[in-house]
N, C-alpha and C. Protein backbone atom coordinates (compact mmCIF):
# COMPACT_ATOMS: atom_id res chain seq x y z
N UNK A 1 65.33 146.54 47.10
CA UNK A 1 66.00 147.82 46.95
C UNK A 1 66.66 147.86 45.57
N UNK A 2 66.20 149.00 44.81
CA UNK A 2 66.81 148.97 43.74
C UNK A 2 68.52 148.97 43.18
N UNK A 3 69.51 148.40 42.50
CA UNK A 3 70.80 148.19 42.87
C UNK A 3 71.34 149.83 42.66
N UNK A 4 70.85 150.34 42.03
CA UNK A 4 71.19 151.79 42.19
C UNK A 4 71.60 152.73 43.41
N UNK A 5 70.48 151.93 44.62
CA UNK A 5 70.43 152.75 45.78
C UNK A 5 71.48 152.04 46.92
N UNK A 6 71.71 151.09 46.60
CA UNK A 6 72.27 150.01 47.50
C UNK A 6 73.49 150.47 47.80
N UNK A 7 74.47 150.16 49.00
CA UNK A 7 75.74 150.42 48.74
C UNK A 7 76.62 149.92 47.88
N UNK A 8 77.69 150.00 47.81
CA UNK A 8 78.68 149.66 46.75
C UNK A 8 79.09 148.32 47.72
N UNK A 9 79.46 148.38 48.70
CA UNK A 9 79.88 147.00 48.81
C UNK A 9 78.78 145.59 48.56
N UNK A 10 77.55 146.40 49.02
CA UNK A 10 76.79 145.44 48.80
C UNK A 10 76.11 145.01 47.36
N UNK A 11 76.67 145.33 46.42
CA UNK A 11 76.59 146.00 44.91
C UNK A 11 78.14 144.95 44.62
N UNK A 12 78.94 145.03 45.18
CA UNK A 12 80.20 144.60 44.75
C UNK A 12 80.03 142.67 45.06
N UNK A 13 79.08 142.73 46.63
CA UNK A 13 79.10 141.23 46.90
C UNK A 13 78.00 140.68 45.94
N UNK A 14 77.06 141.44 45.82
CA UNK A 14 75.69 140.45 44.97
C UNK A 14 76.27 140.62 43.68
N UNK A 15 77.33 141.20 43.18
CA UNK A 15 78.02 140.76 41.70
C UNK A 15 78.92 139.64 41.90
N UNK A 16 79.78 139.68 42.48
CA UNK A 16 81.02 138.66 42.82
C UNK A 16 79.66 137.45 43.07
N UNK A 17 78.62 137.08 43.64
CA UNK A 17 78.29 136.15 43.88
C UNK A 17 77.45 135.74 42.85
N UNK A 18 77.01 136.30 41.60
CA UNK A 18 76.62 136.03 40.49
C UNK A 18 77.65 135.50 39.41
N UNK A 19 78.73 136.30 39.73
CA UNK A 19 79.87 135.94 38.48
C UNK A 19 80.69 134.65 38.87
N UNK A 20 81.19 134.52 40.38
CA UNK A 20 82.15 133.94 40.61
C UNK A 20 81.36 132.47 41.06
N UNK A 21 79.77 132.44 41.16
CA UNK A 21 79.31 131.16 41.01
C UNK A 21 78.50 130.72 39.77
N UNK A 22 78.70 131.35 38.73
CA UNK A 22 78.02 130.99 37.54
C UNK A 22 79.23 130.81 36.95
N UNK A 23 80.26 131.35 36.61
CA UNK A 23 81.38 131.25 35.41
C UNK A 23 82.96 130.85 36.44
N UNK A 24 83.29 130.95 37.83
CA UNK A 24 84.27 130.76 38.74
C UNK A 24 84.73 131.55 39.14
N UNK A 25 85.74 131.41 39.95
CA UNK A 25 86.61 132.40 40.44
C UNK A 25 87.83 132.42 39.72
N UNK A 26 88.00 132.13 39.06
CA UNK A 26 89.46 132.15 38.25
C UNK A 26 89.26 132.42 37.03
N UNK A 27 88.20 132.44 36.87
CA UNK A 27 87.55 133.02 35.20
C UNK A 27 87.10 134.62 35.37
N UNK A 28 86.80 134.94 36.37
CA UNK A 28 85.72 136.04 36.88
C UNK A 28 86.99 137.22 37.39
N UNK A 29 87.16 138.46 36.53
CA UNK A 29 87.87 139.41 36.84
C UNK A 29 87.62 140.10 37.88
N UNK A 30 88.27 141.17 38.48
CA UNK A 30 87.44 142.16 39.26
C UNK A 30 87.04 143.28 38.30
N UNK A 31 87.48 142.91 37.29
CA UNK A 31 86.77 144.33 36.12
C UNK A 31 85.37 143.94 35.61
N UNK A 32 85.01 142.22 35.64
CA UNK A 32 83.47 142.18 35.68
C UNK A 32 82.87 142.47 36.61
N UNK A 33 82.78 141.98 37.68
CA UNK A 33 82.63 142.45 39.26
C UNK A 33 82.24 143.94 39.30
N UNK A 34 83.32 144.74 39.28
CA UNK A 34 83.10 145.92 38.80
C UNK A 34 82.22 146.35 37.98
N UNK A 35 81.95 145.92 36.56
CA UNK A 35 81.36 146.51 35.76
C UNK A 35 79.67 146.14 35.78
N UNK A 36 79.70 144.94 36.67
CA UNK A 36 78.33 144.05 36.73
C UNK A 36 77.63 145.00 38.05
N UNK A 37 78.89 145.37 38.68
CA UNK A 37 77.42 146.12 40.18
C UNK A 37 77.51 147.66 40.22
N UNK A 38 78.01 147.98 38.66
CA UNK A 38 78.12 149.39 38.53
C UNK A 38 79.03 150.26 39.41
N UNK A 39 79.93 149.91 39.78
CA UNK A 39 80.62 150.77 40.80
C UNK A 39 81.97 151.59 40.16
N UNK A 40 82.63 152.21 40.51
CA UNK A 40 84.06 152.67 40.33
C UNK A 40 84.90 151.83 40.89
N UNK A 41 85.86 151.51 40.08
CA UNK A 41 87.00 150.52 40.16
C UNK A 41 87.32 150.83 42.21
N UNK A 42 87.63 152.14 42.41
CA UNK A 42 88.57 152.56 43.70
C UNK A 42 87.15 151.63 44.48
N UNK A 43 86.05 151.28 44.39
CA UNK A 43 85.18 151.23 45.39
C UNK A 43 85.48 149.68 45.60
N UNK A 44 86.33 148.92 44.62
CA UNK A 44 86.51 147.51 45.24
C UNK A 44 87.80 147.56 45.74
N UNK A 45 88.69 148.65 46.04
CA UNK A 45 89.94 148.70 46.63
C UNK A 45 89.68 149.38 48.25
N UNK A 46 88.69 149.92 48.33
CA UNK A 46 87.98 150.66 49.07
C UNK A 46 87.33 149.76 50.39
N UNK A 47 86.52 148.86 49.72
CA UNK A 47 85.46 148.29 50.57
C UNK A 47 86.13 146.77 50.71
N UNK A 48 87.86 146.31 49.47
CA UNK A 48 87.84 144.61 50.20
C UNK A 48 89.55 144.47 49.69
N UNK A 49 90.13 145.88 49.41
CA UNK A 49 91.34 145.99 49.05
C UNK A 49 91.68 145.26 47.89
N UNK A 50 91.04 143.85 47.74
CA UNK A 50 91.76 143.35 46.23
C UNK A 50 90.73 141.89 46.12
N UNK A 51 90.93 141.52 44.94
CA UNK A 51 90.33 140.05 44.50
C UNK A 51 90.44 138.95 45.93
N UNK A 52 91.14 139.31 46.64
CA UNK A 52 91.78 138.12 47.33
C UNK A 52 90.49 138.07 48.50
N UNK A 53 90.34 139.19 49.17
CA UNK A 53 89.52 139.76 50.05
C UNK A 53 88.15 139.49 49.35
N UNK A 54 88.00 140.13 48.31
CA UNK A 54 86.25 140.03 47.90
C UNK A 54 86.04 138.43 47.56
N UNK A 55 86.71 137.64 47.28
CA UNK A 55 86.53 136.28 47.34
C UNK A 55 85.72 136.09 48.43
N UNK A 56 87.12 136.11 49.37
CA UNK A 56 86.98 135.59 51.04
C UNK A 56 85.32 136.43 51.59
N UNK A 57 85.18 137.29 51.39
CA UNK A 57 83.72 138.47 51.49
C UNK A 57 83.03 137.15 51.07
N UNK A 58 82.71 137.10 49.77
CA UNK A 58 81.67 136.20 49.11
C UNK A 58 81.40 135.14 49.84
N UNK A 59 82.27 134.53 49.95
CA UNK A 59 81.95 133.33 50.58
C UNK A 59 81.50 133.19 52.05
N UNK A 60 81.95 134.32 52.82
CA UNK A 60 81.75 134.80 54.13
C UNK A 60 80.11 134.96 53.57
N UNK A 61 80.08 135.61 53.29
CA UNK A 61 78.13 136.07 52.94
C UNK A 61 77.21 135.18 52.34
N UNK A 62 77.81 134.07 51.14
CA UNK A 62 77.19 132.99 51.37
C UNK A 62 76.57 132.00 52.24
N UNK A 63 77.99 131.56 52.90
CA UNK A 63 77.38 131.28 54.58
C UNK A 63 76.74 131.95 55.58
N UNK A 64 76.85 133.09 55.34
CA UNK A 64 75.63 133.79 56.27
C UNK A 64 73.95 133.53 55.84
N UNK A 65 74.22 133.76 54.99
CA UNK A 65 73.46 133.43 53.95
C UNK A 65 72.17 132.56 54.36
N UNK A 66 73.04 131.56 53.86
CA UNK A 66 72.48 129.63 54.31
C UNK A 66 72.36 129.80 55.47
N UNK A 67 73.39 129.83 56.63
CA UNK A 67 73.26 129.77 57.19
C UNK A 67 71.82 130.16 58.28
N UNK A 68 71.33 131.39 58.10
CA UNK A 68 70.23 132.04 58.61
C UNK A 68 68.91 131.22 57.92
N UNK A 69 68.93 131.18 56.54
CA UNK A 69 67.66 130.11 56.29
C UNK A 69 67.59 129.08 56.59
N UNK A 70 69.01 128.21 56.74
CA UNK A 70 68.90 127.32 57.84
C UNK A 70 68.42 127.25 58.86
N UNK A 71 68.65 127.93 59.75
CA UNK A 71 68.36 128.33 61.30
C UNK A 71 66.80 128.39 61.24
N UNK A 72 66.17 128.98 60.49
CA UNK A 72 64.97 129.13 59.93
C UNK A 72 64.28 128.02 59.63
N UNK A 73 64.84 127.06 58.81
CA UNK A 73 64.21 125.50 58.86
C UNK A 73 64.40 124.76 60.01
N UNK A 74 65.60 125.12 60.86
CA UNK A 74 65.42 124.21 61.84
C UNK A 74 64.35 124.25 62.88
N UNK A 75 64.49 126.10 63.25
CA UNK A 75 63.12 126.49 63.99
C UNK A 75 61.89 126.02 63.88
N UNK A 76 61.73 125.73 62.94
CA UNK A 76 60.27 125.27 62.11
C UNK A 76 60.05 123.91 62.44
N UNK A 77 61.08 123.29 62.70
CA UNK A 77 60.61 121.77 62.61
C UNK A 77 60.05 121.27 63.60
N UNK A 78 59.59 119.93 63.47
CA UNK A 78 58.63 119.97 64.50
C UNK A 78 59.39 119.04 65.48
N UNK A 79 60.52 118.57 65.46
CA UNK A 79 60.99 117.86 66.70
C UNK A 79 62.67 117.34 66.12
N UNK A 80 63.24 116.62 66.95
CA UNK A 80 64.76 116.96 66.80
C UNK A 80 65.43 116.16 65.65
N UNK A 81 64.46 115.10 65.19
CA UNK A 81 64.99 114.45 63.86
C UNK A 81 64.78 115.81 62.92
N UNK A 82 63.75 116.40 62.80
CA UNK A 82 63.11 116.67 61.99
C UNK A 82 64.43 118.02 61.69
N UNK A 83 64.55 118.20 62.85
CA UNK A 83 66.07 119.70 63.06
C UNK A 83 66.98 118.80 61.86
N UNK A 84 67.25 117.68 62.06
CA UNK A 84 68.50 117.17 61.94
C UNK A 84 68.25 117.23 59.74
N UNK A 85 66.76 117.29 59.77
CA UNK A 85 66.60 117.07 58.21
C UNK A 85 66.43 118.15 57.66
N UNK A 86 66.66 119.25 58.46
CA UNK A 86 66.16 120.44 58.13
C UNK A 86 67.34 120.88 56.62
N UNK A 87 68.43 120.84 57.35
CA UNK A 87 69.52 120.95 56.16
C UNK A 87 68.97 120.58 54.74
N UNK A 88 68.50 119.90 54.51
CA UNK A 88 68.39 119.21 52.84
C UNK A 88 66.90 120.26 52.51
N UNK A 89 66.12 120.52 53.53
CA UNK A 89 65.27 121.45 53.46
C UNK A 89 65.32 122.91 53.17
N UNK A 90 66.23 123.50 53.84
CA UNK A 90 67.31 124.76 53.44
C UNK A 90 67.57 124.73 52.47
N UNK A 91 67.95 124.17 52.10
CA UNK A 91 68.76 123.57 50.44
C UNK A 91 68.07 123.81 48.94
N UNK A 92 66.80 123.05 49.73
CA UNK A 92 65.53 123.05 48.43
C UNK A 92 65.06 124.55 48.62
N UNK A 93 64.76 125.10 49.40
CA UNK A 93 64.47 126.83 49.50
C UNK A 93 65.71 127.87 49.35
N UNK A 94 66.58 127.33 49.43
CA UNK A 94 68.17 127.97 48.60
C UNK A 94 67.69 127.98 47.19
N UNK A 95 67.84 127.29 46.65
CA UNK A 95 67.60 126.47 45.44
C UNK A 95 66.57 127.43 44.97
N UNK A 96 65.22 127.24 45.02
CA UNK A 96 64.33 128.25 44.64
C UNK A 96 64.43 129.76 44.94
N UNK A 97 65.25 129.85 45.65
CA UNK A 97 65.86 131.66 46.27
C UNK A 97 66.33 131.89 45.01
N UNK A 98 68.11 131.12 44.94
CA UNK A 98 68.98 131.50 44.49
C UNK A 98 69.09 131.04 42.75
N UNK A 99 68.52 130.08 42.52
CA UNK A 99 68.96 129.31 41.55
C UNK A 99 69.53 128.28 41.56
N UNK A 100 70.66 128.62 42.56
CA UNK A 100 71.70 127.59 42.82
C UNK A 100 71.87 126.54 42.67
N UNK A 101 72.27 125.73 40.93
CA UNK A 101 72.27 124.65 40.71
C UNK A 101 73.91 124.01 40.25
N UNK A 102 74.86 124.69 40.48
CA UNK A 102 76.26 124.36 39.98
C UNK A 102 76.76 123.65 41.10
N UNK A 103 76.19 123.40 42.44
CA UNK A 103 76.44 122.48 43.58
C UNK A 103 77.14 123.79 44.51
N UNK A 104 78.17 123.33 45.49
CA UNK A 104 79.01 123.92 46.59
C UNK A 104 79.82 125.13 45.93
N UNK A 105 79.42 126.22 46.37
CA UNK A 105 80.35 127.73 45.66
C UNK A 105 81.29 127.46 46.60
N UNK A 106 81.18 126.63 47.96
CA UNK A 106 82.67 126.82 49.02
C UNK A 106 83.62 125.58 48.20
N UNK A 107 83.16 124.68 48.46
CA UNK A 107 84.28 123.41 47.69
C UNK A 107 84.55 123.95 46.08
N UNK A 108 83.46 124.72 45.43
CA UNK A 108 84.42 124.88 43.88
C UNK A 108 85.18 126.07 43.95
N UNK A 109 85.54 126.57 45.04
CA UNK A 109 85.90 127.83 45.56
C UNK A 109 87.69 127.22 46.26
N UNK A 110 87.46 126.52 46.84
CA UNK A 110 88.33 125.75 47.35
C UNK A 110 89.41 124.51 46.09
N UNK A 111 88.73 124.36 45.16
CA UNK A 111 89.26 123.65 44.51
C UNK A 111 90.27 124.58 43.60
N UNK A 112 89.81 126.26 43.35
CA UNK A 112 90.10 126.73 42.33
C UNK A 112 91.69 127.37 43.00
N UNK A 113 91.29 127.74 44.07
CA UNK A 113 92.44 128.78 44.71
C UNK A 113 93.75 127.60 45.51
N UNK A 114 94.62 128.35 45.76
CA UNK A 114 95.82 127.89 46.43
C UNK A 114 95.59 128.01 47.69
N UNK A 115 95.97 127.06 48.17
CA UNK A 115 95.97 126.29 49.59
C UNK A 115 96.15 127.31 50.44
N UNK A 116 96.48 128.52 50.42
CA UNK A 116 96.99 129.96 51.55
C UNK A 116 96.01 131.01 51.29
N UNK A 117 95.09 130.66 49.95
CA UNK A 117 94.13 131.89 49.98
C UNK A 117 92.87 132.19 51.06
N UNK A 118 92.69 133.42 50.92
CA UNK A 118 91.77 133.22 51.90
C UNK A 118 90.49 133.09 51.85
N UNK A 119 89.93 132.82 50.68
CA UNK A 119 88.73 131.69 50.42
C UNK A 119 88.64 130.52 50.38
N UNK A 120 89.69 129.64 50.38
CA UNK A 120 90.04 128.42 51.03
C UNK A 120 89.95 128.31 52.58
N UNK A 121 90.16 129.42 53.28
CA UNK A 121 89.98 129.53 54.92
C UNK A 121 88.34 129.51 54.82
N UNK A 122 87.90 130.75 54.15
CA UNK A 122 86.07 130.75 54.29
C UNK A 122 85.73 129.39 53.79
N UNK A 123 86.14 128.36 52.75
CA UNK A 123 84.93 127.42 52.74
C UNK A 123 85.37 126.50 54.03
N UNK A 124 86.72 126.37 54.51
CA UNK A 124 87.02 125.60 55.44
C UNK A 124 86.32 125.99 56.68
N UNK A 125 86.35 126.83 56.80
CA UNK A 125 85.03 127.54 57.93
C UNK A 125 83.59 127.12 57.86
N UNK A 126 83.09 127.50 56.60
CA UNK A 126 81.83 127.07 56.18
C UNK A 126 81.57 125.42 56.46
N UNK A 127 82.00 124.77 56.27
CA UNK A 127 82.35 123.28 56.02
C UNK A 127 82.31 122.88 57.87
N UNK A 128 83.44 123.34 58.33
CA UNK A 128 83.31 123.15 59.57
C UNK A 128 82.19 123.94 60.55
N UNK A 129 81.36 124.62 60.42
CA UNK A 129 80.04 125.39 60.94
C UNK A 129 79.03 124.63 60.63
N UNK A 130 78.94 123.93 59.28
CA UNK A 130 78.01 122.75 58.64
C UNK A 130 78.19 121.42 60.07
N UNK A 131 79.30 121.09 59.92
CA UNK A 131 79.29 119.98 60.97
C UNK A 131 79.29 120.19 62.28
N UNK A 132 79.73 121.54 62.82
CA UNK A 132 79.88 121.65 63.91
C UNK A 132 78.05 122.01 64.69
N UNK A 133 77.23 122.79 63.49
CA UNK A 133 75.68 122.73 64.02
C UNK A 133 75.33 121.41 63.37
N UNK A 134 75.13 120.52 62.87
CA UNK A 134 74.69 118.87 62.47
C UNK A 134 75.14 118.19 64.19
N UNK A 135 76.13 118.62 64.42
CA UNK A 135 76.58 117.87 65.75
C UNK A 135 75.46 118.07 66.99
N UNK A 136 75.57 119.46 66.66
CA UNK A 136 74.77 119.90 67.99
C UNK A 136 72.99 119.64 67.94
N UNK A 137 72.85 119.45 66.53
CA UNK A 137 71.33 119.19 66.19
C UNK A 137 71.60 117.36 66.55
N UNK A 138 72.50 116.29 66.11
CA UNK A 138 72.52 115.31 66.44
C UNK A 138 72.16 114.95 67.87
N UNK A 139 73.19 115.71 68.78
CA UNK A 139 73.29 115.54 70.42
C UNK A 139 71.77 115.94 71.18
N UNK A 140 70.63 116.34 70.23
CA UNK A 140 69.37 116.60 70.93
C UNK A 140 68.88 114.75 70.47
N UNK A 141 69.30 114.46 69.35
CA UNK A 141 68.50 113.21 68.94
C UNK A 141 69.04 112.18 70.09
N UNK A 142 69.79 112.25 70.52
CA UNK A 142 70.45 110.92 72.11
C UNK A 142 71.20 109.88 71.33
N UNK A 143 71.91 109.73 70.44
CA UNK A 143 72.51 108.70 69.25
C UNK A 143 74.13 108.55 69.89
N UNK A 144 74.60 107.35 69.75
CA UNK A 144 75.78 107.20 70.12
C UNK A 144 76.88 107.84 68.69
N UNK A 145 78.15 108.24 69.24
CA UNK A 145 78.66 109.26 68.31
C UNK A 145 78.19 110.14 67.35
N UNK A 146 77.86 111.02 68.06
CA UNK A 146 77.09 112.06 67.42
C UNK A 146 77.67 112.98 66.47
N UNK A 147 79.51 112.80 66.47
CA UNK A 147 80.01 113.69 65.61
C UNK A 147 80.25 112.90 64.40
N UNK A 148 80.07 111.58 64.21
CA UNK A 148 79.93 110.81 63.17
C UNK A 148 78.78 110.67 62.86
N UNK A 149 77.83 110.74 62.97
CA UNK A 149 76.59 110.71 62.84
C UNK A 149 76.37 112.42 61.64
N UNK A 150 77.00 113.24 62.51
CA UNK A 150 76.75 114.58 61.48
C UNK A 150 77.85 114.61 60.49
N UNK A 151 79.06 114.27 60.65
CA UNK A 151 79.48 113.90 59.04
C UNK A 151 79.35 113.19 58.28
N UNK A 152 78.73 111.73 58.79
CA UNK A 152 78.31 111.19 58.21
C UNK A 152 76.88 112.08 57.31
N UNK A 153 76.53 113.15 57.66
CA UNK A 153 75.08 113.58 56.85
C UNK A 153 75.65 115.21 56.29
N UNK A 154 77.00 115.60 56.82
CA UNK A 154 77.52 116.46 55.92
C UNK A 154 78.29 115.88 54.33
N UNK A 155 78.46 114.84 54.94
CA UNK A 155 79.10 114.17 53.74
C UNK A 155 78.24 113.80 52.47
N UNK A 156 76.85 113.27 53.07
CA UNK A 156 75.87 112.84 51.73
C UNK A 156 75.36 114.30 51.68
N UNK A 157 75.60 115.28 51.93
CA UNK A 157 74.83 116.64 51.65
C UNK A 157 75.66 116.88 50.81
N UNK A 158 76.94 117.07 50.71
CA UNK A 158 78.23 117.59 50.08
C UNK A 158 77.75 116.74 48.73
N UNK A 159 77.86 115.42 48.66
CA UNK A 159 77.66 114.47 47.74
C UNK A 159 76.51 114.62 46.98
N UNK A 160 75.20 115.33 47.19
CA UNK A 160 74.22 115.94 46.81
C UNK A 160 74.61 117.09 45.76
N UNK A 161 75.16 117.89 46.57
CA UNK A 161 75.79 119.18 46.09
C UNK A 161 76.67 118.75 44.59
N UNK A 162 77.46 117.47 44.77
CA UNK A 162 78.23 117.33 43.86
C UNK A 162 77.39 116.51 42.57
N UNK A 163 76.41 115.94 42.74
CA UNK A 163 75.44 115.53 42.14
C UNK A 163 75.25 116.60 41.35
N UNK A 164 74.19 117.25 41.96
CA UNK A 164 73.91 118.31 41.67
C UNK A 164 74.44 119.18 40.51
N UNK A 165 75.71 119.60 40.51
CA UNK A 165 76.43 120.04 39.68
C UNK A 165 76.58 119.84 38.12
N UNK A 166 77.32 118.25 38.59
CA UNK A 166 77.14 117.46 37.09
C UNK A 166 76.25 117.05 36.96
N UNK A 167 74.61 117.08 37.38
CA UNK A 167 73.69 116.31 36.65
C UNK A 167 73.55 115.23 36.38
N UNK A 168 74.00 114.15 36.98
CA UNK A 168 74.14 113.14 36.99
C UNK A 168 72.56 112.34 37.66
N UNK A 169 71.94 113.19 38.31
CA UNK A 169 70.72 112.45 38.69
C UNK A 169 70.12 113.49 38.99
N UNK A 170 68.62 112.71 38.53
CA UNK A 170 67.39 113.73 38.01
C UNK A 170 66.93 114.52 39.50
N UNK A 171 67.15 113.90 40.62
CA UNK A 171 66.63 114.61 41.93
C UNK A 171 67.67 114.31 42.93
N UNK A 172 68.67 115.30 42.81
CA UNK A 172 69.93 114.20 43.93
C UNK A 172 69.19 114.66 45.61
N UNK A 173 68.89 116.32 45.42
CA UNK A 173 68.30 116.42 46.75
C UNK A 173 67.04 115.16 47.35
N UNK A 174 66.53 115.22 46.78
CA UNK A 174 65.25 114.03 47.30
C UNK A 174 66.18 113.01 47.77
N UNK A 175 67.04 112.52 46.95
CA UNK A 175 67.91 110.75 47.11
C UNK A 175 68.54 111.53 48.88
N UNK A 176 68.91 112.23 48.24
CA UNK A 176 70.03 113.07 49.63
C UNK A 176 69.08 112.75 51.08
N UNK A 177 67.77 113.24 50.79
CA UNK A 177 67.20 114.04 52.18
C UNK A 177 66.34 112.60 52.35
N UNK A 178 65.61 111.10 51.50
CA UNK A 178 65.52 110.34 51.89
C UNK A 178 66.88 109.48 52.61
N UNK A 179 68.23 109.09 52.10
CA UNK A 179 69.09 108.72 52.48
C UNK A 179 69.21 109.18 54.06
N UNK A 180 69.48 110.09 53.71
CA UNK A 180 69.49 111.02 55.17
C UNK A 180 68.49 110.64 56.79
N UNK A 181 66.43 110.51 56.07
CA UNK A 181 66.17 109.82 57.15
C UNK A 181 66.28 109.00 57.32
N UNK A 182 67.03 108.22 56.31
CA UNK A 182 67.37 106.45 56.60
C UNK A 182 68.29 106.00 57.74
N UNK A 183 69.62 107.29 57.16
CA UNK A 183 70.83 107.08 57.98
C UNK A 183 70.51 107.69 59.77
N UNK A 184 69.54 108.35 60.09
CA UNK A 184 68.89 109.56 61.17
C UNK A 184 68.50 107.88 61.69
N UNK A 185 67.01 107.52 61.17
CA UNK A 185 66.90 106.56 61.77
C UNK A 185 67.37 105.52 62.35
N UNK A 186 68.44 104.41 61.35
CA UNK A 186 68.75 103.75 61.83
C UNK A 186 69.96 104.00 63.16
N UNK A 187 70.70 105.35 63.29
CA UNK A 187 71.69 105.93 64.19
C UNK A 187 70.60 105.59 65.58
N UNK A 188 69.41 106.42 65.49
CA UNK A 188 68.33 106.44 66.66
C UNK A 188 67.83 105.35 66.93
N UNK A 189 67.62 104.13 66.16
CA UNK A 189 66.81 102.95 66.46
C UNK A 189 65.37 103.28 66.64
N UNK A 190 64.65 104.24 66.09
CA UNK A 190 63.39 104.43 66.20
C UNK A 190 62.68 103.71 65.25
């Protein structure tokens, strides 16, 4: 759909999610925001009342986001490890969607704002929805502690992500998503 025809809020989120994950949230005005999805200033007071809100939006829609192409890799897989690897799979088709190579928009989102904002609540949400479906994809595999088992694989995902970022290694997803069936396996004893 051309951005012309689109609504304004949805014009306001696919800007905020270009600006505020390429350059930050603390760098990123609402007058770029504004000026990037073509709208009238009143239409971001309108549709999220202030910076504070269209943050919290962004990041809300990110995770929807992922979330659904997730759901999408997991469907696909062909059996319950395979659910459990799906994540690092999502990731690599994020990745070619979005671009998305600066790592976690929720943790650099979280790092930037004060502890009461409310994009610090959305990545804390996000973060906890990550582990709370890893759990439930774990508990099909039959593994003893299953909620350690999925942070243990939110954690090397996160650590991917942070890879990722700084460039520090030429394929962190691959290291990530082999690590990953290493750690799957040996939990299962298969």
């Amino acid at each position: 759909m051309p951005r012309s025809t689109q609504p304004a809020r949805a014009r306001l989120l696919r800007a905020a999610d270009e600006l505020f994950y390429a350059h930050g949230i603390a760098a990123t005005g609402v007058d770029a925001v504004i000026e990037k999805a073509g709208v009238a200033t009143g239409s971001l007071y309108k549709n999220f009342g202030g910076k504070a809100d269209l943050v919290a939006a962004y990041l809300a829609d990110r995770d929807r986001r992922f979330g659904e192409l997730w759901e999408t890799h997991i469907e696909a897989a062909r059996d319950a490890r395979a659910k459990l690897l799906a994540l690092f799979d999502a990731h690599a088709d994020w990745m070619r969607q979005t671009g998305a190579l600066r790592g976690c928009a929720h943790v650099a989102a979280a790092a930037q704002l004060p502890a009461d904002h409310a994009g610090v609540a959305a990545a804390v949400a996000h973060k906890q929805r990550l582990i709370d479906r890893l759990t439930e994809l774990v508990e099909a595999v039959d593994v003893p502690a299953p909620r350690a088992l999925a942070q243990d694989l939110a954690l090397l995902y996160d650590g991917m992500l942070a890879a990722q970022a700084i460039g520090i290694d030429p394929d962190p997803l691959a290291r990530a998503r082999r690590l990953a069936e290493q750690i799957v396996h040996a939990a299962d004893g298969a």
